[in-house]
Protein backbone atom coordinates (compact mmCIF):
# COMPACT_ATOMS: atom_id res chain seq x y z
CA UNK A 1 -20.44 143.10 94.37
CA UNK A 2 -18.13 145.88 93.16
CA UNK A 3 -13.96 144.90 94.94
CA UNK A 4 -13.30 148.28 92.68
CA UNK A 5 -13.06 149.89 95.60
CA UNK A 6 -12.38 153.00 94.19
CA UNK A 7 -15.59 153.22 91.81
CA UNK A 8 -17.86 151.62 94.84
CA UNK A 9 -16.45 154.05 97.58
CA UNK A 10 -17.20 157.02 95.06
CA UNK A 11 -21.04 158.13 96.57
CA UNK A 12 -19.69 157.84 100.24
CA UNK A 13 -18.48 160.91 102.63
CA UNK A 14 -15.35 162.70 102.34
CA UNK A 15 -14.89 161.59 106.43
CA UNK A 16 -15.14 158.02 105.82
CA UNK A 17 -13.20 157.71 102.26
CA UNK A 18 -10.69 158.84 104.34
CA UNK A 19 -10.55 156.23 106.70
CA UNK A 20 -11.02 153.31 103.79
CA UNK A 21 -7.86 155.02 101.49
CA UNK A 22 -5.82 154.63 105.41
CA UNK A 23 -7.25 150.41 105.51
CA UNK A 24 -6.52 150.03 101.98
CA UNK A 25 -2.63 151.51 102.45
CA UNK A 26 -2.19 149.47 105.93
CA UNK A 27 -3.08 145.78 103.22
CA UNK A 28 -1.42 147.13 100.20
CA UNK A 29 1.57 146.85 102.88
CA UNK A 30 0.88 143.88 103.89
CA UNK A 31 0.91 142.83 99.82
CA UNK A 32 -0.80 139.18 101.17
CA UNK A 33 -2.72 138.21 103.14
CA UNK A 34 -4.75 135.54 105.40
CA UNK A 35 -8.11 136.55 106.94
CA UNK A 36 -9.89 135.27 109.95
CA UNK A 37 -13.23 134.61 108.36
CA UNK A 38 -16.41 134.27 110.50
CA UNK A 39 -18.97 134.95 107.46
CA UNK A 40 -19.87 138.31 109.66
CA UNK A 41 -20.24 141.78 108.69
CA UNK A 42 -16.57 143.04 109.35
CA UNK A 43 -14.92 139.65 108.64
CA UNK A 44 -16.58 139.88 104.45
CA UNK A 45 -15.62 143.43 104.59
CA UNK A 46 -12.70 142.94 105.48
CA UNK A 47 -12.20 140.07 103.17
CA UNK A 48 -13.53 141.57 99.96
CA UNK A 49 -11.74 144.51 100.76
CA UNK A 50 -8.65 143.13 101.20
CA UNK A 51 -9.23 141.37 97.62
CA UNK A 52 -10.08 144.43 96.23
CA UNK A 53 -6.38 146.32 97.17
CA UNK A 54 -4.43 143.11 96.69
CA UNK A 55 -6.04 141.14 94.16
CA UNK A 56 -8.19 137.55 94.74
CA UNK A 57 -5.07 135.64 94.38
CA UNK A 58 -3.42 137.19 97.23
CA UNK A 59 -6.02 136.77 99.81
CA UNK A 60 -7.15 133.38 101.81
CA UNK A 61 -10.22 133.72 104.00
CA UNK A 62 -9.75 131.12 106.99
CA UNK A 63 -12.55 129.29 109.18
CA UNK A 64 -11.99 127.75 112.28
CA UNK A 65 -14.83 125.11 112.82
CA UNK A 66 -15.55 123.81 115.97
CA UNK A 67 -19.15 122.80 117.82
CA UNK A 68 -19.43 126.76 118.74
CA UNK A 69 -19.80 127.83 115.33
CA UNK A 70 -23.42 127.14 113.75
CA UNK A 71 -23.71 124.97 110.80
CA UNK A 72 -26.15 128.33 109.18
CA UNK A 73 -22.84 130.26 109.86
CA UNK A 74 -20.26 127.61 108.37
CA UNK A 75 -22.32 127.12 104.90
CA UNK A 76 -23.09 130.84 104.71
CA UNK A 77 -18.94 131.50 105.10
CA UNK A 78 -18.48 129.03 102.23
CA UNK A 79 -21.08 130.75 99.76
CA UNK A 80 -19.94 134.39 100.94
CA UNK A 81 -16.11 133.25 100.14
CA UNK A 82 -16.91 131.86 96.63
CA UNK A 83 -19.37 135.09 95.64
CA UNK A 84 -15.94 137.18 96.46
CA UNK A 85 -13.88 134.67 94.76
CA UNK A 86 -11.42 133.95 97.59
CA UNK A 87 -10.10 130.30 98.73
CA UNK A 88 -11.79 129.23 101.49
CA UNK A 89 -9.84 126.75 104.04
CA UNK A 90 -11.96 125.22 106.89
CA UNK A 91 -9.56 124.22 109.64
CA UNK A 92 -10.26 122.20 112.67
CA UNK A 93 -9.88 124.37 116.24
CA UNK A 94 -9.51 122.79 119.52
CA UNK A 95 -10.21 125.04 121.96
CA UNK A 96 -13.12 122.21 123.84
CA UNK A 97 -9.58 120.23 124.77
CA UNK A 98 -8.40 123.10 126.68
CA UNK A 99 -9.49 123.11 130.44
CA UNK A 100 -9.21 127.05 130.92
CA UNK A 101 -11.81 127.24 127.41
CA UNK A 102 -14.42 124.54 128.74
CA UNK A 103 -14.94 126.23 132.20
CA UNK A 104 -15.91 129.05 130.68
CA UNK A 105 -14.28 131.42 133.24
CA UNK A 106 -14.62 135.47 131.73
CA UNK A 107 -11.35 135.46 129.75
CA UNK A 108 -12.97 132.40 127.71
CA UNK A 109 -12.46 134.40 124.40
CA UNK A 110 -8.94 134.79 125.21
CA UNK A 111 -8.67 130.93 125.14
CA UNK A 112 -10.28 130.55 122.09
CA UNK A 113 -8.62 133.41 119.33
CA UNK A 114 -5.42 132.18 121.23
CA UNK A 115 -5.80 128.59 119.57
CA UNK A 116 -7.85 129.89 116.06
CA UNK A 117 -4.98 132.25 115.81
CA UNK A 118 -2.23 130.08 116.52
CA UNK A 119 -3.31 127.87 113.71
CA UNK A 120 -3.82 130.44 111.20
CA UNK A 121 -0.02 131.66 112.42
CA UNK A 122 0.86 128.10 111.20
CA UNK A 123 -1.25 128.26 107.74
CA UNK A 124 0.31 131.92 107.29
CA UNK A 125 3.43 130.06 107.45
CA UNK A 126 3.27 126.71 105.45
CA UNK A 127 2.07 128.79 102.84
CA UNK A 128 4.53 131.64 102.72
CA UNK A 129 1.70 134.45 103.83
CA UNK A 130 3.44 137.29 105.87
CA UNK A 131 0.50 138.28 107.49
CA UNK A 132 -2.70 137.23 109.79
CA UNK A 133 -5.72 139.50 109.69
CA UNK A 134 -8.51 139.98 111.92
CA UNK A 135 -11.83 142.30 111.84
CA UNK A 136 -12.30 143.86 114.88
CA UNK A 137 -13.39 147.52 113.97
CA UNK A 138 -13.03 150.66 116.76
CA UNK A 139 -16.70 149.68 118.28
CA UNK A 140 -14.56 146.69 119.56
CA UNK A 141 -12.51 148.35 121.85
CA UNK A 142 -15.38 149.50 124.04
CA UNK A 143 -16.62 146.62 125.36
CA UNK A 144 -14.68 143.35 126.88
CA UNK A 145 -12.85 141.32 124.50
CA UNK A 146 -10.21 139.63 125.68
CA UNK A 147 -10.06 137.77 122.25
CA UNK A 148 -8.57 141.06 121.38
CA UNK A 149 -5.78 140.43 123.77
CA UNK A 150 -4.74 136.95 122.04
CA UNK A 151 -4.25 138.83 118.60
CA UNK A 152 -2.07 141.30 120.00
CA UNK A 153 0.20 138.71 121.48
CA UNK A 154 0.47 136.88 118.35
CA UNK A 155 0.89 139.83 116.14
CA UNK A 156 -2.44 139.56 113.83
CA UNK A 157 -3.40 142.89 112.39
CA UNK A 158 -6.86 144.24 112.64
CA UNK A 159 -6.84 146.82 109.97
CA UNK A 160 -10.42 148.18 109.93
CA UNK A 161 -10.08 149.53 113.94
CA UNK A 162 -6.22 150.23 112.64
CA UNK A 163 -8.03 153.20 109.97
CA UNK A 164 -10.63 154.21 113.05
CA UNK A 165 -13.74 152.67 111.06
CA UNK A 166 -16.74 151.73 113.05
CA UNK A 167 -19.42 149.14 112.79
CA UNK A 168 -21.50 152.08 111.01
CA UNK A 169 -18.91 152.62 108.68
CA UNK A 170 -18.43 149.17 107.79
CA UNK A 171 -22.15 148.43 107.08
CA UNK A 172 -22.28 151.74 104.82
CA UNK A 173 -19.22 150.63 102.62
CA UNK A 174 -20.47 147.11 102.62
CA UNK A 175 -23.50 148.39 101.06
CA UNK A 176 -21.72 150.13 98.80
CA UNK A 177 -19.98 147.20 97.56
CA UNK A 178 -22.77 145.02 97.05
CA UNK A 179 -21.99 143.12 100.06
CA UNK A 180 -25.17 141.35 101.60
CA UNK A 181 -24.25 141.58 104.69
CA UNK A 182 -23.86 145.05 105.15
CA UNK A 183 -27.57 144.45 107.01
CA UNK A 184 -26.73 141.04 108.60
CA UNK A 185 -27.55 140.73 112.16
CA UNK A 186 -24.61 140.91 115.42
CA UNK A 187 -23.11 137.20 115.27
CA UNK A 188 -21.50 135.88 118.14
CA UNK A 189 -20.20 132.21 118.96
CA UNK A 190 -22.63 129.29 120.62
CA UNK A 191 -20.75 129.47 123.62
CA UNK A 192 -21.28 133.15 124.07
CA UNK A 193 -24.72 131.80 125.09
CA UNK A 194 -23.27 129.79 128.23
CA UNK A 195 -22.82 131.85 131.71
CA UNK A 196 -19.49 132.41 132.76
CA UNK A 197 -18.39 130.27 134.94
CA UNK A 198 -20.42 127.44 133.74
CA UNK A 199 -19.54 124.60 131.49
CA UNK A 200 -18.73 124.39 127.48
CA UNK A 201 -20.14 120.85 126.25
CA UNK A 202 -20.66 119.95 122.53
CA UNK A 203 -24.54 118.99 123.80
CA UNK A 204 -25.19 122.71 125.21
CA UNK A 205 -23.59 123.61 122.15
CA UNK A 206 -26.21 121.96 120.15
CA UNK A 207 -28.99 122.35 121.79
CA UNK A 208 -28.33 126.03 121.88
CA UNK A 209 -27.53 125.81 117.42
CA UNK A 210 -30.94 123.65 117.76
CA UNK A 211 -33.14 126.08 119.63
CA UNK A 212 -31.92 129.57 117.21
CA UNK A 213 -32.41 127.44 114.06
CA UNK A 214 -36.47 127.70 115.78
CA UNK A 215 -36.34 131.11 116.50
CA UNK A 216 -34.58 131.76 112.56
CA UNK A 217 -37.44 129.90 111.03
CA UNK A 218 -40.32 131.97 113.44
CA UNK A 219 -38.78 134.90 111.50
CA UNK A 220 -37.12 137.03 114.39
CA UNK A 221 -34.69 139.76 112.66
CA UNK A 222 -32.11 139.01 115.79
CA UNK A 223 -32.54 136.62 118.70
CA UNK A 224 -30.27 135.08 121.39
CA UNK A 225 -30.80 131.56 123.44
CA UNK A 226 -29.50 131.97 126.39
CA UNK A 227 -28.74 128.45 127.97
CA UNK A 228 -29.07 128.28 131.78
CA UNK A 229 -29.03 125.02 132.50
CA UNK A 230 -32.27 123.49 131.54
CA UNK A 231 -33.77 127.27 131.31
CA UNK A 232 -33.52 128.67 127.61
CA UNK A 233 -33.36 132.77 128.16
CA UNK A 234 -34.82 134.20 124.84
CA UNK A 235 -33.85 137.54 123.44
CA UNK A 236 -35.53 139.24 121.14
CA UNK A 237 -36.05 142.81 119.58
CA UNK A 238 -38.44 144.26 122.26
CA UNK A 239 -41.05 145.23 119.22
CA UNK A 240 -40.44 141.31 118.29
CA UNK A 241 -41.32 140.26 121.79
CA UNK A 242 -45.05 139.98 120.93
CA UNK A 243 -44.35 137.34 118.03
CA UNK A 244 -42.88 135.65 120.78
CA UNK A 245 -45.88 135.25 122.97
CA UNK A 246 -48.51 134.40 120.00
CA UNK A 247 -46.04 131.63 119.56
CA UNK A 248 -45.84 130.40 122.90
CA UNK A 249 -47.42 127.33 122.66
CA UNK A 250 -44.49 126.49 119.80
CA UNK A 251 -41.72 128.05 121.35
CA UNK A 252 -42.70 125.59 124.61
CA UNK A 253 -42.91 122.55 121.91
CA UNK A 254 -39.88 122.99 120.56
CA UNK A 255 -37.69 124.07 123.19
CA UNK A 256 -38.38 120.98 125.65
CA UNK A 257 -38.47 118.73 122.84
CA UNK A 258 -34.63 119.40 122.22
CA UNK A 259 -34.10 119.31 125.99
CA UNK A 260 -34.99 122.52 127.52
CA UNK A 261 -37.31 122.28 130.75
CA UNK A 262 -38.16 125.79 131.13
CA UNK A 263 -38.33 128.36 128.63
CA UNK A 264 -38.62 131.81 129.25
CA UNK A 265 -38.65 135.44 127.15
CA UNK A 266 -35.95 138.65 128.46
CA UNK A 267 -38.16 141.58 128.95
CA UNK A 268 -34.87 143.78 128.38
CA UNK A 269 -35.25 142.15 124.67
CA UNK A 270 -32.17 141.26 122.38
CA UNK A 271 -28.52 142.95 123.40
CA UNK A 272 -25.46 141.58 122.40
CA UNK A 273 -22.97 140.79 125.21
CA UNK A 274 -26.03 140.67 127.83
CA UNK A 275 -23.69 138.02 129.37
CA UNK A 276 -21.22 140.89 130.05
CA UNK A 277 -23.76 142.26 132.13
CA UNK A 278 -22.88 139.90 135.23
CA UNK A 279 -18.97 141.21 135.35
């Protein structure tokens, strides 16, 4: 990957140059720097980014690990943090303890940046960093994400929606840093999976991590299980939805062998936030 971000950005539009020369002022302001680090598309933009203005040695990539984030997800934040060359810190988040997280009520998110945030605030400070970051981009702000909320309250910065670029824009300079996941597929936490309104366990949890690692190894480009109880809710690309049916017979197999007693395929296909829909 190329963190000269002056060389790498060189091919790309006047428009959106722009708008990485205004992120790249807003860190070298910031002159250090923590980052929330989800192994995601904005999250290693942001993060090789930020060690491109301010130099590896003044940038710490943070990841909270709980039972919503998948073990594929954890290992692929470790080898993404060590290709940029940034410390990685795994820290321990306890948002399951928290009554207002487990019920899962709409504002869940909320709940959950609140404590990952919290504890970066307290990492920030024990080691003399003046500043939290976060990668929410512009697309961010049109949807609901009251995680959003949490990081205002506790003063994080979110310089890539701060400079007006988009989920487009990231993927396009990602590319043009070398980044491998300029192409990676919409990431969301386990518990994204759950209803509202019904309850975060650490067994829904897994079974949910259990039932995607199946529909990763199938080869789906994106997929979703949606855990209803004892009903697994599949989404997939509607062109991939035909994959899903010669593999019925597996998809059964597997699914109710990790607990599932009906398993069913969303017509509507793959969409992130479909959980949303129900507000």
């Amino acid at each position: 990957m190329d963190l000269d971000t002056e060389n790498a950005f060189a091919a790309l539009d006047e428009k959106l140059r722009g708008k990485l020369d205004r992120c790249a002022g807003i860190l070298r302001e910031l002159t250090k720097v923590i980052v929330a680090f989800s192994g995601g598309v904005d999250s290693t933009f942001l993060l090789a980014m930020s060690a491109g203005v301010l130099g590896r040695d003044n940038v710490l990539a943070v990841t909270g690990v709980s039972p919503s984030l998948a073990g594929r997800e954890q290992l692929a934040c470790r080898t993404l943090a060590g290709q940029i060359g940034v410390e990685l810190v795994e820290i321990e988040t306890c948002e399951m303890e928290n009554p207002d997280y487990a019920s899962n009520p709409s504002e869940r998110c909320f709940h959950c940046k609140s404590d990952l945030f919290t504890r970066l605030k307290q990492v920030a400070a024990d080691r003399g960093i003046p500043a939290v970051l976060c990668g929410a981009n512009v697309d961010d702000t049109g949807d609901f994400r009251p995680g959003l909320q949490a990081g205002e309250q506790l003063g994080v910065v979110n310089p890539l929606m701060d400079a007006s670029l988009t989920k487009r824009d990231i993927r396009r300079a990602s590319r043009a840093m070398g980044l491998e996941t300029w192409n990676k597929p919409a990431k969301a936490c386990l518990a994204s999976r759950i209803p509202y309104g019904q309850a975060i366990t650490p067994e829904k949890l897994r079974r949910i991590e259990l039932a995607e690692d199946i529909l990763h190894e199938m080869g789906f480009s994106q997929y979703r299980c949606r855990d209803h109880d004892g009903v697994a809710r599949i989404e997939v690309p509607p062109d991939e939805i035909p994959l899903a049916v010669a593999n019925r017979d597996s998809l059964v197999r597997e699914f109710q062998a990790i607990g599932y007693a009906y398993v069913t395929v969303d017509l509507q296909g793959f969409r992130s936030g479909s959980m949303n829909e129900t507000l």
